[in-house]
Structure formats: C-alpha cells, structure tokens
PDB file of N, CA and C in Angstrom:
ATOM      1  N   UNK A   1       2.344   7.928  19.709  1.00  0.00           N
ATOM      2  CA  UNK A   1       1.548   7.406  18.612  1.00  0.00           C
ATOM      3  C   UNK A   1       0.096   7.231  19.017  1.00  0.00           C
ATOM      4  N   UNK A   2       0.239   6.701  20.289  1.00  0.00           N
ATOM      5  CA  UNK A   2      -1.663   7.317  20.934  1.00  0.00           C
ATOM      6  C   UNK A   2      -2.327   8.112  20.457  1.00  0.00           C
ATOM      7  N   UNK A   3      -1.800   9.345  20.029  1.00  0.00           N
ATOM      8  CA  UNK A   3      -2.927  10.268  19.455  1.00  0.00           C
ATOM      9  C   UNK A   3      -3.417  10.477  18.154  1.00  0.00           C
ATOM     10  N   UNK A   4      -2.210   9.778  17.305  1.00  0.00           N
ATOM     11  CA  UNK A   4      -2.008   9.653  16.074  1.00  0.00           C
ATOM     12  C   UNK A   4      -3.165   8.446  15.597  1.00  0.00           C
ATOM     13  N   UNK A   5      -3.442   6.835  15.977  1.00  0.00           N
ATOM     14  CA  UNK A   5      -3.921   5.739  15.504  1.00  0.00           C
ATOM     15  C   UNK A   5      -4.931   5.067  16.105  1.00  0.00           C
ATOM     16  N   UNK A   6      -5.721   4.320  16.252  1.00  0.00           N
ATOM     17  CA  UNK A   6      -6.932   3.800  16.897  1.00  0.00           C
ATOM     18  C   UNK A   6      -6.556   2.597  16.497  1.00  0.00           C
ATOM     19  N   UNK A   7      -6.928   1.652  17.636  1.00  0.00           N
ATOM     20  CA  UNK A   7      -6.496   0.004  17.248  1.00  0.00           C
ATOM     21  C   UNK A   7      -7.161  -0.637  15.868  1.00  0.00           C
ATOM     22  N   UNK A   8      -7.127  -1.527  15.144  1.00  0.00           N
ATOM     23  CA  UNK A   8      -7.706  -1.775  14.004  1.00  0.00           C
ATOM     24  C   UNK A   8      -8.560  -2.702  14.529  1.00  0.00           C
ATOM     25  N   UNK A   9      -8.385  -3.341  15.364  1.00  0.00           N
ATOM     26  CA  UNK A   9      -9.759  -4.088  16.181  1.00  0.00           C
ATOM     27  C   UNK A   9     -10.991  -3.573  16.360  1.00  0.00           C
ATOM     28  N   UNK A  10     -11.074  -2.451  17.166  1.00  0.00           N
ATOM     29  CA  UNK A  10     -11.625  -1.689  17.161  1.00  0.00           C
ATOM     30  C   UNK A  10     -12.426  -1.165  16.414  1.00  0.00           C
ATOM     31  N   UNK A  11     -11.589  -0.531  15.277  1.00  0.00           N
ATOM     32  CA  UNK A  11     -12.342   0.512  14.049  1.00  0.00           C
ATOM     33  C   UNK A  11     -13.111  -0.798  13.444  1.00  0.00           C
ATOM     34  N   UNK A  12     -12.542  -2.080  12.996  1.00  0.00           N
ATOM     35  CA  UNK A  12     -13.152  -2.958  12.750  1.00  0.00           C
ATOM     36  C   UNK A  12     -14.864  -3.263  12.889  1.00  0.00           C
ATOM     37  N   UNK A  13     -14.494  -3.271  14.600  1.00  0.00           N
ATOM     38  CA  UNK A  13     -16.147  -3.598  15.164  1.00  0.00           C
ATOM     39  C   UNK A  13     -16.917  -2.741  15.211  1.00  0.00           C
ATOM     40  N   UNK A  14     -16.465  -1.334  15.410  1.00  0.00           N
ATOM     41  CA  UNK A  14     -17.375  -0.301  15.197  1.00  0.00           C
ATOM     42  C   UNK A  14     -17.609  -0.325  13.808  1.00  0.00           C
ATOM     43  N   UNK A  15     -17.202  -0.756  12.779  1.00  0.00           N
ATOM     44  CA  UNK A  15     -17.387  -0.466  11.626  1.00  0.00           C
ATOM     45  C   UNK A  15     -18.388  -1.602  11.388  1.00  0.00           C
ATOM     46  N   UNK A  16     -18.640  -2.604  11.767  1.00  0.00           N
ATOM     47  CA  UNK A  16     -19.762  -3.577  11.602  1.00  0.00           C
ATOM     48  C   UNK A  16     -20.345  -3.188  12.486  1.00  0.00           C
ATOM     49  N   UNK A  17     -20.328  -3.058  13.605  1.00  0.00           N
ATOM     50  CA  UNK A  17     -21.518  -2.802  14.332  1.00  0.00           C
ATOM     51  C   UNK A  17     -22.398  -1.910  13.779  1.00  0.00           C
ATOM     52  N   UNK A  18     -21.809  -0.417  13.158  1.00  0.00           N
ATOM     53  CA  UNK A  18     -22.212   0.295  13.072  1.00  0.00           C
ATOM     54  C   UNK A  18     -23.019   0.050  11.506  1.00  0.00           C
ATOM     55  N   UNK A  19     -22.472  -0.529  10.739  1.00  0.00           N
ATOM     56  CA  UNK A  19     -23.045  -0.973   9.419  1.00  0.00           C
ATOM     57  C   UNK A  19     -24.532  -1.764   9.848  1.00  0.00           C
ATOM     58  N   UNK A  20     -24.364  -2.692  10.699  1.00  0.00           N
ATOM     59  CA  UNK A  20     -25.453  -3.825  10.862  1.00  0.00           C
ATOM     60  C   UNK A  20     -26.744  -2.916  11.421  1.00  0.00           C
ATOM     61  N   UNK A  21     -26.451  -2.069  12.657  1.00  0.00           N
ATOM     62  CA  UNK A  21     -27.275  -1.100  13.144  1.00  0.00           C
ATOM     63  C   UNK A  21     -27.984   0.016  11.982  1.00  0.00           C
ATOM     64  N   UNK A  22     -27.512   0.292  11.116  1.00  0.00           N
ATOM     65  CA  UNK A  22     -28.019   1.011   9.819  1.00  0.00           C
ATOM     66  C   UNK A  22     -28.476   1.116   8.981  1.00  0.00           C
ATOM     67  N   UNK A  23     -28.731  -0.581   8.822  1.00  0.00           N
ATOM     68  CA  UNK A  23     -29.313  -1.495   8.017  1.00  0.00           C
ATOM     69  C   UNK A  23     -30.734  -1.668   8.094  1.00  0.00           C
ATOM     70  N   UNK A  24     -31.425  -1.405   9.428  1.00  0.00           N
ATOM     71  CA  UNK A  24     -32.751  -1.294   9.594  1.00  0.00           C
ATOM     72  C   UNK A  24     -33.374  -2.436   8.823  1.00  0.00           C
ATOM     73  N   UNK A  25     -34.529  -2.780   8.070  1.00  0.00           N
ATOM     74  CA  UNK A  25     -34.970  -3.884   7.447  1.00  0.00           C
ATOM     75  C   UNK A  25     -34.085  -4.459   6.264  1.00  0.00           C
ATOM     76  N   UNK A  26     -33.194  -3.754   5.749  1.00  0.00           N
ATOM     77  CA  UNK A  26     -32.303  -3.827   4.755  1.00  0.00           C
ATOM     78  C   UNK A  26     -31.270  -5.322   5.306  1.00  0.00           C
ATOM     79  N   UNK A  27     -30.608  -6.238   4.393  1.00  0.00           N
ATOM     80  CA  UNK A  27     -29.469  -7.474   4.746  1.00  0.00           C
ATOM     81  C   UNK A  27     -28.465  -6.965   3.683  1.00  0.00           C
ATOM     82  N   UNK A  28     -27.364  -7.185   5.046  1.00  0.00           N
ATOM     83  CA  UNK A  28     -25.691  -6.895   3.584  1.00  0.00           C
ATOM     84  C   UNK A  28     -25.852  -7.450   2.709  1.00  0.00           C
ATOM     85  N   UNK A  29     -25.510  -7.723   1.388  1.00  0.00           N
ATOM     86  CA  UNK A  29     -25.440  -8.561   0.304  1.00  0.00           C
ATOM     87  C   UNK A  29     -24.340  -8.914  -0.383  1.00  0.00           C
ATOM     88  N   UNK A  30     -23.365  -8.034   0.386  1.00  0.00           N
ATOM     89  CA  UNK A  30     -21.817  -8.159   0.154  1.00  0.00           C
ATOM     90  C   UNK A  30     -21.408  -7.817   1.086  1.00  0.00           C
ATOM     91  N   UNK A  31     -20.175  -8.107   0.949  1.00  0.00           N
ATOM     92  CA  UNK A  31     -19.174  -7.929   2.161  1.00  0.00           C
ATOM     93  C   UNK A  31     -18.468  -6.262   1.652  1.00  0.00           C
ATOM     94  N   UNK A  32     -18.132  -5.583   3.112  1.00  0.00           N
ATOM     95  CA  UNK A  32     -17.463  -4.245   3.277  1.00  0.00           C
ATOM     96  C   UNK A  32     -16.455  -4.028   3.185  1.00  0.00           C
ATOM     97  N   UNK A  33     -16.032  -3.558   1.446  1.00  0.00           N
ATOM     98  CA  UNK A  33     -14.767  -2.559   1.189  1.00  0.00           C
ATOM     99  C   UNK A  33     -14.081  -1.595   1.995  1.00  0.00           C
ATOM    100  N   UNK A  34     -13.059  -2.411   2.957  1.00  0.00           N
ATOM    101  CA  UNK A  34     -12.309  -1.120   3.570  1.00  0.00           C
ATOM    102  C   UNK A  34     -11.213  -1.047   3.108  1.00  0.00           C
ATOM    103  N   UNK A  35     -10.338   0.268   2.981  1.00  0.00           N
ATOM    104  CA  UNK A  35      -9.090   0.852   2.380  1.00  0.00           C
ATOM    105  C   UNK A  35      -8.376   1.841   3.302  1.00  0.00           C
ATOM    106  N   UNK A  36      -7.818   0.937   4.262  1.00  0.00           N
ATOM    107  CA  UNK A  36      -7.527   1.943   5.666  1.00  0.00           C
ATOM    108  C   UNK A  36      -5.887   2.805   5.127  1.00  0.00           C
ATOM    109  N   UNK A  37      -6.102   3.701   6.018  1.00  0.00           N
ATOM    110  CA  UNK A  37      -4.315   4.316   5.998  1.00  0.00           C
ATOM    111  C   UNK A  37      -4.336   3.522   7.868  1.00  0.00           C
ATOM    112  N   UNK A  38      -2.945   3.080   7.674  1.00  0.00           N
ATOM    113  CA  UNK A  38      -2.317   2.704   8.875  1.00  0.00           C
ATOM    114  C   UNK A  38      -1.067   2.888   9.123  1.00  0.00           C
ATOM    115  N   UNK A  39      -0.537   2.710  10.488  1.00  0.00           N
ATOM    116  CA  UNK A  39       1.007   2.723  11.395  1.00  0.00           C
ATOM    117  C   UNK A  39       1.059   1.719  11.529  1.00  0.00           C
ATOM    118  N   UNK A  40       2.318   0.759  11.204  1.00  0.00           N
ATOM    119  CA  UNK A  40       2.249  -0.182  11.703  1.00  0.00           C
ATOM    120  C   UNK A  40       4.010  -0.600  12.509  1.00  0.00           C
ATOM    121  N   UNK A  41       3.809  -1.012  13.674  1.00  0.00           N
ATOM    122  CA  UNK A  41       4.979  -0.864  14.455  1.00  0.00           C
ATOM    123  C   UNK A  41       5.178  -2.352  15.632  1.00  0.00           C
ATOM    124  N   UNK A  42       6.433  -2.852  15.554  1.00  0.00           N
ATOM    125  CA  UNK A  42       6.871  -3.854  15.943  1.00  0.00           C
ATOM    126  C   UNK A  42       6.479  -3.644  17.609  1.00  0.00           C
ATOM    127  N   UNK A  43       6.608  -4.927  18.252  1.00  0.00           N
ATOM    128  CA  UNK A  43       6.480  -4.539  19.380  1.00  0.00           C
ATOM    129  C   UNK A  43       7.205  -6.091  19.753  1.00  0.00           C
ATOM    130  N   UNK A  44       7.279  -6.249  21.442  1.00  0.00           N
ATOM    131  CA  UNK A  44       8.122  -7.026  22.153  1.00  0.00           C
ATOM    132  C   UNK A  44       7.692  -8.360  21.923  1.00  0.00           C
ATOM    133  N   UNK A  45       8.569  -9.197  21.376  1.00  0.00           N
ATOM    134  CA  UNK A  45       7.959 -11.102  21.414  1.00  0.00           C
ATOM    135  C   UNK A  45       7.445 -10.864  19.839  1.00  0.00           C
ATOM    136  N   UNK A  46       7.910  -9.822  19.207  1.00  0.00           N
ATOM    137  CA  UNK A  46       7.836 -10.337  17.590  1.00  0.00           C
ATOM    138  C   UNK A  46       6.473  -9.699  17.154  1.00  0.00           C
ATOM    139  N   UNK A  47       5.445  -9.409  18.041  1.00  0.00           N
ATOM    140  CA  UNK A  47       3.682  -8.864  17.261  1.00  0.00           C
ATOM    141  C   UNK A  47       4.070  -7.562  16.817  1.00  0.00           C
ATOM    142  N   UNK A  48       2.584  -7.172  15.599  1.00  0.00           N
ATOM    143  CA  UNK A  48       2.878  -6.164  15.056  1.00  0.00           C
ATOM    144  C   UNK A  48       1.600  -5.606  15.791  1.00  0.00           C
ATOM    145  N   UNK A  49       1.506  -4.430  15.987  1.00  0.00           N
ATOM    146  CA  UNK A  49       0.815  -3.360  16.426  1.00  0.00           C
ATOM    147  C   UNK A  49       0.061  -2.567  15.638  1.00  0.00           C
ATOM    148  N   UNK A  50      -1.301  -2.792  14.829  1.00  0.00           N
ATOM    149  CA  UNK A  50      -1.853  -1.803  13.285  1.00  0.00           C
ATOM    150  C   UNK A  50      -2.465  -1.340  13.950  1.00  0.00           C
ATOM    151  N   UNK A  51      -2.056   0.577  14.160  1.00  0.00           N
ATOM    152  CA  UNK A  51      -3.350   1.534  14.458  1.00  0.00           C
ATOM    153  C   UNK A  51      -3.405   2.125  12.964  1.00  0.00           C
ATOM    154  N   UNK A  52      -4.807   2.477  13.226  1.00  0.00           N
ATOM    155  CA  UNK A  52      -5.647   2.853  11.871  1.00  0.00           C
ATOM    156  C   UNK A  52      -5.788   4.412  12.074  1.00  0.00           C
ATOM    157  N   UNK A  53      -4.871   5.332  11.159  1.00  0.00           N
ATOM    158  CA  UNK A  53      -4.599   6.593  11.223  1.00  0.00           C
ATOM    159  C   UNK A  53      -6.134   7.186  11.182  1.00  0.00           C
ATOM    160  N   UNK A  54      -5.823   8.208  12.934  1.00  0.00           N
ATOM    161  CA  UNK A  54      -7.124   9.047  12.775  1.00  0.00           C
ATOM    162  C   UNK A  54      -6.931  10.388  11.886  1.00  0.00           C
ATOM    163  N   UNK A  55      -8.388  10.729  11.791  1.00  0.00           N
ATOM    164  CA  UNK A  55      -8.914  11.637  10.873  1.00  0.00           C
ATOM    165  C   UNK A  55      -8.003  12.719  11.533  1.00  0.00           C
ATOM    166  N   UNK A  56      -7.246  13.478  10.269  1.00  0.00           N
ATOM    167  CA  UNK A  56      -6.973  14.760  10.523  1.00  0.00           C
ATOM    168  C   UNK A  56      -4.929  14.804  11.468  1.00  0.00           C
ATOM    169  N   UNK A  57      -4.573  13.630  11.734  1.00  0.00           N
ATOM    170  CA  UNK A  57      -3.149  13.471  12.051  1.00  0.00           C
ATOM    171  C   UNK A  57      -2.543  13.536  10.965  1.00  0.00           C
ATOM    172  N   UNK A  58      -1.509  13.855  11.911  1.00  0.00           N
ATOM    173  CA  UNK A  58      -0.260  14.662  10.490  1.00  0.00           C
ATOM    174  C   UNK A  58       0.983  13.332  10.925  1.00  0.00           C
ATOM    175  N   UNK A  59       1.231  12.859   9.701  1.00  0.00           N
ATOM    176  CA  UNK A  59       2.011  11.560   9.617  1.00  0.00           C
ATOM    177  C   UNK A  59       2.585  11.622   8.802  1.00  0.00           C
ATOM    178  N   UNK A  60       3.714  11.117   8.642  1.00  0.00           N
ATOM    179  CA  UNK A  60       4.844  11.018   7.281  1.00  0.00           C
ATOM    180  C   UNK A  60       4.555  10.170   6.378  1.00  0.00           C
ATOM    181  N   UNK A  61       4.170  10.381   5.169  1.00  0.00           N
ATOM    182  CA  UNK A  61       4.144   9.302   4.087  1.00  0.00           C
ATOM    183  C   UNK A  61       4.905   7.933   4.025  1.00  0.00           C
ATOM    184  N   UNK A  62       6.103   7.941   4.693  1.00  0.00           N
ATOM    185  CA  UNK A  62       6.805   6.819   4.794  1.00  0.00           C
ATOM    186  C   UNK A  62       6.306   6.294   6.148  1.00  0.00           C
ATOM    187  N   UNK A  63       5.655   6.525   6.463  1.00  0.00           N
ATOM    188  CA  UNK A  63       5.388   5.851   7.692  1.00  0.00           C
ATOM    189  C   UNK A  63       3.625   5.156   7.296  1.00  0.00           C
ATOM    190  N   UNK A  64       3.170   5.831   6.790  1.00  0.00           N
ATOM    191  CA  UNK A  64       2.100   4.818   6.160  1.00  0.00           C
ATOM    192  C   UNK A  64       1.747   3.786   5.646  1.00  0.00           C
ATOM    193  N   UNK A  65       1.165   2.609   5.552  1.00  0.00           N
ATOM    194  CA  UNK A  65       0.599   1.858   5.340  1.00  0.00           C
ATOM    195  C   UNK A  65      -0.784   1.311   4.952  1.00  0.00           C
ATOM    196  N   UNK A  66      -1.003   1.245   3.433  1.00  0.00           N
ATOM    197  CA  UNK A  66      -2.427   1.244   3.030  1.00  0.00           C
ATOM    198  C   UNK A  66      -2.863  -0.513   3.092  1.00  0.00           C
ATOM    199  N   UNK A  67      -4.112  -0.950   3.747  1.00  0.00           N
ATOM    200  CA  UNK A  67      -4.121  -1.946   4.242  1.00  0.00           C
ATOM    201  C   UNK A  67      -5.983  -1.785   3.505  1.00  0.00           C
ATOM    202  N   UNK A  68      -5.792  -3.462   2.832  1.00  0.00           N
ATOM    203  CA  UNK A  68      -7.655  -3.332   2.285  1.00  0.00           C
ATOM    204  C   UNK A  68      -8.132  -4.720   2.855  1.00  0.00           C
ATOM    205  N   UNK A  69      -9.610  -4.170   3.564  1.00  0.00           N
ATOM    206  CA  UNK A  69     -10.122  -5.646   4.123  1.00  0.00           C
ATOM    207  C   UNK A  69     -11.051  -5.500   3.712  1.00  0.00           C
ATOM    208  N   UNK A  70     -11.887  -6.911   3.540  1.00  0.00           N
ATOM    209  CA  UNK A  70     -13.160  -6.751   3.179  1.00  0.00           C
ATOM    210  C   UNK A  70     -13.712  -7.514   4.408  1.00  0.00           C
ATOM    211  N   UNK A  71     -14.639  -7.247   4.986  1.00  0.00           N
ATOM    212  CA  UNK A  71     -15.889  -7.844   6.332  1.00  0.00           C
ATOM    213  C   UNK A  71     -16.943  -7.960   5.964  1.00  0.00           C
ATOM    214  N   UNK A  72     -17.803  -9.248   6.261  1.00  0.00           N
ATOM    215  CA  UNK A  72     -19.336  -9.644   5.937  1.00  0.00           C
ATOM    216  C   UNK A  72     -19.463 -10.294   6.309  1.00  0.00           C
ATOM    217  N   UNK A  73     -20.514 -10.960   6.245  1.00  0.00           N
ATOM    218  CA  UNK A  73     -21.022 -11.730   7.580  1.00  0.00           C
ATOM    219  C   UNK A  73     -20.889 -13.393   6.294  1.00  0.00           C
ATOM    220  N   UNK A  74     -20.805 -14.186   7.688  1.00  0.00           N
ATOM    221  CA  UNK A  74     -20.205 -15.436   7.343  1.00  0.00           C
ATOM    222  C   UNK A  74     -21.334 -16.493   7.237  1.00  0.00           C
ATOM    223  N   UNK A  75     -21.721 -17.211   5.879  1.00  0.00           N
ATOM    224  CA  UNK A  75     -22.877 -17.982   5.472  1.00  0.00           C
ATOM    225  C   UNK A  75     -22.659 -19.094   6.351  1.00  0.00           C
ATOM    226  N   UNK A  76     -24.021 -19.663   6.189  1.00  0.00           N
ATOM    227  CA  UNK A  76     -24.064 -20.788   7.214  1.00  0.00           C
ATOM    228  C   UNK A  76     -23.069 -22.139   6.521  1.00  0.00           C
ATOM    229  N   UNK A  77     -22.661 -22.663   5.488  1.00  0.00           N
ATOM    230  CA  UNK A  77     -21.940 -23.317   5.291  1.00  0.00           C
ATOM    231  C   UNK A  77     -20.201 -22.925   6.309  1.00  0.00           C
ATOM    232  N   UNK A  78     -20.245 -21.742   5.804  1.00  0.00           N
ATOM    233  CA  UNK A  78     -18.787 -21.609   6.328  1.00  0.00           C
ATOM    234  C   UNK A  78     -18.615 -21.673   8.383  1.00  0.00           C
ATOM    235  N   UNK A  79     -19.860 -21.445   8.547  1.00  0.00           N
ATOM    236  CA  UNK A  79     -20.229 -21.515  10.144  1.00  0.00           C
ATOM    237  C   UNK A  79     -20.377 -23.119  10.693  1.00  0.00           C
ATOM    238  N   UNK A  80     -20.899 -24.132   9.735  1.00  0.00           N
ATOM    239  CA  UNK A  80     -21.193 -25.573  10.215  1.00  0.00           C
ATOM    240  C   UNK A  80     -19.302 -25.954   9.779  1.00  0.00           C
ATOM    241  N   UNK A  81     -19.160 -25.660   8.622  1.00  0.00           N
ATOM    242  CA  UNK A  81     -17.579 -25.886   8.817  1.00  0.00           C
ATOM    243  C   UNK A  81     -16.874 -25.717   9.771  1.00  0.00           C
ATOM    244  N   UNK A  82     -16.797 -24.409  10.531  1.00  0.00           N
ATOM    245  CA  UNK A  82     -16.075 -24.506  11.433  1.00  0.00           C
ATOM    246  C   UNK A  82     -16.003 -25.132  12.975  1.00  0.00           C
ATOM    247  N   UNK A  83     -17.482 -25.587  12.933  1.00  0.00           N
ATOM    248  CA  UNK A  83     -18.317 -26.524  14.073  1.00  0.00           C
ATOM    249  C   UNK A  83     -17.766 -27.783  14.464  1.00  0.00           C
ATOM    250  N   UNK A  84     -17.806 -28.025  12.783  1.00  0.00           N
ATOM    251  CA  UNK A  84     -17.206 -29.826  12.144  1.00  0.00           C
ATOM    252  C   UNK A  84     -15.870 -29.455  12.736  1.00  0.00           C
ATOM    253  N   UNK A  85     -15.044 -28.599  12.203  1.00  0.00           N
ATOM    254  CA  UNK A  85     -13.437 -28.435  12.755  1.00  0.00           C
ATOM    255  C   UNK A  85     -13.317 -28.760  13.718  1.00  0.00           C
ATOM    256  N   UNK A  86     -13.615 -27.604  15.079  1.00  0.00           N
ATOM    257  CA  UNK A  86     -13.442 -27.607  15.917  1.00  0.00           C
ATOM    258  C   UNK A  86     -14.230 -29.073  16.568  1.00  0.00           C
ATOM    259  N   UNK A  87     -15.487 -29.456  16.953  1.00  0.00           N
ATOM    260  CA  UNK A  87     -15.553 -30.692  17.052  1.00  0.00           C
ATOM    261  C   UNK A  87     -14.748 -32.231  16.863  1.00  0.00           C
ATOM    262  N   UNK A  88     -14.328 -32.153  15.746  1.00  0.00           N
ATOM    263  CA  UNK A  88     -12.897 -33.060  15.140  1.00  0.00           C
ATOM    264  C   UNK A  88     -12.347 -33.122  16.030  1.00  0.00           C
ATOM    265  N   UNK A  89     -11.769 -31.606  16.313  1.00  0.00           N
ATOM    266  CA  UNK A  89     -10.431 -31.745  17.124  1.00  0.00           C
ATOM    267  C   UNK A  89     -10.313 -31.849  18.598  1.00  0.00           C
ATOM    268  N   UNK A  90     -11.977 -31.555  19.403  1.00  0.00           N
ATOM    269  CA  UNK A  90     -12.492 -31.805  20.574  1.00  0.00           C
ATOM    270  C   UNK A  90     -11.941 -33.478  20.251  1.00  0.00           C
ATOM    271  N   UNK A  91     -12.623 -34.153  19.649  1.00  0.00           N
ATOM    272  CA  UNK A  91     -12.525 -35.853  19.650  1.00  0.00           C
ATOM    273  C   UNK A  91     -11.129 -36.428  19.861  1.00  0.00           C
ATOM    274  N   UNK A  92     -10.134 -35.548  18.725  1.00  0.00           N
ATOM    275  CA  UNK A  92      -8.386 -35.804  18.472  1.00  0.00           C
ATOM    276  C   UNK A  92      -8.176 -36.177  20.220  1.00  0.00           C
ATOM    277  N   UNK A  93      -8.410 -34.576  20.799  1.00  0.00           N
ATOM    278  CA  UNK A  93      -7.876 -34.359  21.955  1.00  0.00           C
ATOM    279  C   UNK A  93      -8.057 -35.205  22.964  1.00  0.00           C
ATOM    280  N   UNK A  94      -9.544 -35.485  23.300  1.00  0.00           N
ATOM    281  CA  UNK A  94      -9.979 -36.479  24.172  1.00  0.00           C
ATOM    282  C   UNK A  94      -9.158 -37.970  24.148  1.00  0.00           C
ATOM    283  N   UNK A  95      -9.388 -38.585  22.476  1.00  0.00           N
ATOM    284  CA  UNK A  95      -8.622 -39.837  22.222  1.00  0.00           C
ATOM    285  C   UNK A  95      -6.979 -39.652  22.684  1.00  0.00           C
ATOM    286  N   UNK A  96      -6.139 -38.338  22.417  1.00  0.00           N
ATOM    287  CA  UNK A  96      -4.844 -38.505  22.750  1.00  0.00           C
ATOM    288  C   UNK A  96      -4.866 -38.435  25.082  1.00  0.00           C
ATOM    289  N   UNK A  97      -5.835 -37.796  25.001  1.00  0.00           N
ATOM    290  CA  UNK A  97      -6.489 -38.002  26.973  1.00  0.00           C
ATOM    291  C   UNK A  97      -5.776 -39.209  26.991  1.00  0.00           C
ATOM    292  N   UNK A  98      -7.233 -39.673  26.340  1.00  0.00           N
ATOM    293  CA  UNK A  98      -7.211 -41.298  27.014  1.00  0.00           C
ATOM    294  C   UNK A  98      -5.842 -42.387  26.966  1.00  0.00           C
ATOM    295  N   UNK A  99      -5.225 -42.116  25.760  1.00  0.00           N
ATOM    296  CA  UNK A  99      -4.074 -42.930  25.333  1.00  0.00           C
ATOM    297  C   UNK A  99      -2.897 -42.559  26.502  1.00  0.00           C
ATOM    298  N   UNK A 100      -3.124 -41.263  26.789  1.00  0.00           N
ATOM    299  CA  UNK A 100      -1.811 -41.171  28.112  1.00  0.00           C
ATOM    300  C   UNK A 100      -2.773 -41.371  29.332  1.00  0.00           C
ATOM    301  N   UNK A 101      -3.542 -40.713  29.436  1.00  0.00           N
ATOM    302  CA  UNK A 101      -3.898 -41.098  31.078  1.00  0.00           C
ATOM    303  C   UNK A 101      -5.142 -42.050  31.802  1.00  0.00           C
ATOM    304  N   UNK A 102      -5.321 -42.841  30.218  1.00  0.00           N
ATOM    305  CA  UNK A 102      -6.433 -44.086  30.453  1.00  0.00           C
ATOM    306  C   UNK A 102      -8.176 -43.840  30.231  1.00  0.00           C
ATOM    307  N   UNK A 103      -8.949 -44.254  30.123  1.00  0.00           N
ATOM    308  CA  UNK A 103     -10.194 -44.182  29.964  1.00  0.00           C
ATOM    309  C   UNK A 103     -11.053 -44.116  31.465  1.00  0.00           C
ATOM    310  N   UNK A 104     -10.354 -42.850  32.560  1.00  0.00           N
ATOM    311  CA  UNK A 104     -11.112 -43.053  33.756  1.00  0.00           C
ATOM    312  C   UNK A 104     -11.851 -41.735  33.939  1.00  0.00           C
TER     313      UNK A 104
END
C-alpha cells in the first residue's frame, strides 16, 4: 500500500504550507475545501491508518474512501481559548501535586 497512499498528515501540511507560501501579499479569508480519495486500514492497538490516494494508482472502488476537511488558520479568540484551557489545567494539576505530595 506504500506506493498506492501518502500519509494524510502530510498531504495536510504540504497543503497549507504550500497555500500560505502562494499567498504572497494576499490573507486566506476562508478556510480550505479539501475532498480527498483515501485507504483507510486498521492497524495494531485499534488506530486507523488514512493514506491519501496518490495521483494516478489503480485502487478498487470498494476500497475507497471520500474524506472532506476544511483547514484555515485559527482566529485569535479561538487561540486565547485554548491558552485559558490549557493553563486551567496546568493549575488543576499542580493543586492535585500539592494535595498528595504537600506544598514543598
């Protein structure tokens, strides 16, 4: 299947990278319609494995998988949100520290 799929991670970041780089003075203004064909195949401890069918492989229709994402870049509200989150839960953690192994 190596020759057949490219990780979807991957095609992902090249696909923003390559958008952001193209953009020259231009800013996204929406987020990026993708409509991938994919394989998607079980693997050991339960994960699924999505390679993103390359150009020009010969694959069985039943073995396909049409998968739609959209990617754009993330406003600053949704970025201080996740600051606040994670911070929160820095604090949770520390306070449950201290409660088992004391304030030293």
């Amino acid at each position: 299947m190596s020759n057949i799929g490219s990780p979807i991670k991957g095609f992902i970041e090249q696909t923003k990278n390559q958008a952001i780089a193209g953009l020259g003075d231009w800013e996204l203004k929406a987020p990026i319609e993708l409509e991938l064909n994919a394989i998607v195949s079980g693997k050991v401890g339960g994960e699924m494995d999505i390679q993103v069918i390359n150009f020009g492989a010969k694959v069985e229709a039943k073995q396909r998988q049409k998968i739609k994402i959209s990617i754009g870049p993330k406003d600053e509200a949704e970025q201080e949100e996740r600051k606040a989150r994670i911070a929160k839960a820095k604090v949770i953690q520390s306070r449950a520290y201290e409660a088992v192994f004391g304030n030293n």
